[in-house]
Each structure stands twice: as structure tokens, then as C-alpha cells.
Protein backbone atom coordinates (compact mmCIF):
# COMPACT_ATOMS: atom_id res chain seq x y z
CA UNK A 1 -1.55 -2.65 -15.20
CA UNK A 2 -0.30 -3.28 -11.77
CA UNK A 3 -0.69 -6.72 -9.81
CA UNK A 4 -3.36 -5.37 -7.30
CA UNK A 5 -5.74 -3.79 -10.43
CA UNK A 6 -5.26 -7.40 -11.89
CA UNK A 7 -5.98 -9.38 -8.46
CA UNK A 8 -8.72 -7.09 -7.08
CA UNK A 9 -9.99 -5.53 -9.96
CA UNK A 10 -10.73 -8.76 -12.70
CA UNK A 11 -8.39 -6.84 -14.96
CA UNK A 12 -9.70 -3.24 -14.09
CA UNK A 13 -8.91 -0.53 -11.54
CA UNK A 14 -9.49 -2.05 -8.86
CA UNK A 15 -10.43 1.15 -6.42
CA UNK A 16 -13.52 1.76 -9.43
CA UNK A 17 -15.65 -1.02 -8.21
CA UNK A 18 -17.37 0.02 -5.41
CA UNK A 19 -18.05 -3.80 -3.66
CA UNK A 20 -14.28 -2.70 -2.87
CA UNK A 21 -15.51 -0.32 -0.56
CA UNK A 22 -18.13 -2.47 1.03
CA UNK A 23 -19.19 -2.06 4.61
CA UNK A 24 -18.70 -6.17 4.55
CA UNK A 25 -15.21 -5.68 3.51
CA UNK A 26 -14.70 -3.30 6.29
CA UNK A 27 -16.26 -5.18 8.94
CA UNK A 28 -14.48 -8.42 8.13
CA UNK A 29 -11.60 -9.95 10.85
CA UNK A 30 -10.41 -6.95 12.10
CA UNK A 31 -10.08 -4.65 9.72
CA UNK A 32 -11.41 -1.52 11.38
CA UNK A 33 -9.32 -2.16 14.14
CA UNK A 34 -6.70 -3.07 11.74
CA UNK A 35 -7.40 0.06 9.67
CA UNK A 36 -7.52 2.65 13.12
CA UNK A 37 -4.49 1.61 14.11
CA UNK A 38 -2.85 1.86 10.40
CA UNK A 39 -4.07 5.97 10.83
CA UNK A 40 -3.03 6.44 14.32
CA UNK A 41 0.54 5.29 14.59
CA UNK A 42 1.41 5.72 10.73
CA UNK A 43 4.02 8.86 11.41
CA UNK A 44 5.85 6.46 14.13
CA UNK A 45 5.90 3.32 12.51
CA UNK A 46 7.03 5.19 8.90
CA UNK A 47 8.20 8.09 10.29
CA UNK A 48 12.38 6.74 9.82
CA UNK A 49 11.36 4.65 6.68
CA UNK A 50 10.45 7.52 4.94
CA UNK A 51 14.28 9.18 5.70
CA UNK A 52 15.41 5.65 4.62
CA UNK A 53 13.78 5.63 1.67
CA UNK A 54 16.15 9.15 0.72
CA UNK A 55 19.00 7.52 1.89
CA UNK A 56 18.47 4.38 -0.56
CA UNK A 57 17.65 6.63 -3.74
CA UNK A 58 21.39 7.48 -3.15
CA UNK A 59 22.54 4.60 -3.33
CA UNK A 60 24.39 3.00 -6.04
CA UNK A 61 22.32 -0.49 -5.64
CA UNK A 62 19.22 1.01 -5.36
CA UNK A 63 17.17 -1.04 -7.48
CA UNK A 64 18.51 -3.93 -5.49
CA UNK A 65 17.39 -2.56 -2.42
CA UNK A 66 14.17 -1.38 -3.69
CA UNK A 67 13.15 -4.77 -4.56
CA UNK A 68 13.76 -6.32 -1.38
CA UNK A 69 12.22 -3.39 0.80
CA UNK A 70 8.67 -3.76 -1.74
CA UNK A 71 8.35 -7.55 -0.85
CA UNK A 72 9.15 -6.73 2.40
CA UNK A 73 6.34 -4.18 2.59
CA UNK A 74 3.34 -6.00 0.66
CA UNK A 75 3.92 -8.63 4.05
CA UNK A 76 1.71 -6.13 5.93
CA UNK A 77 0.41 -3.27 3.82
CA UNK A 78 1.48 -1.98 0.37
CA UNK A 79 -0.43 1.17 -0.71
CA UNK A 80 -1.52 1.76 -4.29
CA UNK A 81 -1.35 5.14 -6.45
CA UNK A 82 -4.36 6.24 -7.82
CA UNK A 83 -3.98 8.61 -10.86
CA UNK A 84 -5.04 12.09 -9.85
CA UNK A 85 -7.31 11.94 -13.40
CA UNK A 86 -9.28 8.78 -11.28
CA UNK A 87 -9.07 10.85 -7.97
């Protein structure tokens, strides 16, 4: 189970409980501004980091690198995969 099911989710899938999805949770310090923003300038601000992201897989230290670009990433936003079953 990953660490967001676990901290978000009491031990479940996290993005099945639908207080997750609350119009409180969305309204809270920003986050629709926070979340507008994320949508509107996602291709520029990840645009390059997704051609990085092919240039590291080539790499021979990739694992390396990986870890230090994901704790890098969960500073500001670090999406989750949902299964396409739970989709």
C-alpha cells in the first residue's frame, strides 16, 4: 500500500472515501486557487521535466536520481496512480 493510501486513507484507498472530495477540502487556504493554477500552467512548469525524466531512465544511476527527484517533488505536489480497475 502506498504512503498516501496509508496517511489519507486510515489504511484504505484513499481516493474511495468521498470526505476526500469534500467541498470543505476544496475551499480550504487556497486550494482552488492553488488547484487553477496547478491546471493552467502544468505543460510549462513540467513541460522539460517530463524530457528529463527520459533522459534519467538512461542513466546508469537512475535509481539514485529517482529518489532524490520524488522527495524533491512531494515538497509541492506528488500525484498518485489510481488503478484503472478503481477508475
Amino acid at each position: 500500500m502506498c504512503e498516501f493510501c496509508t496517511r489519507h486513507g486510515e489504511g484504505c484507498q484513499w481516493y474511495l472515501a468521498m470526505e476526500n472530495y469534500s467541498r470543505d477540502l476544496f475551499e480550504e487556504r487556497g486550494r482552488r486557487e492553488y488547484v487553477v493554477d496547478f491546471l493552467n500552467h502544468f505543460t510549462e512548469r513540467n513541460g522539460k521535466a517530463f524530457d528529463q525524466l527520459d533522459a534519467v531512465n538512461r542513466l546508469p544511476l537512475r535509481s539514485l536520481v529517482h529518489s532524490v527527484l520524488v522527495h524533491r517533488s512531494k515538497a509541492s505536489h506528488y500525484g498518485q496512480v489510481v488503478p484503472l480497475e478503481d477508475v
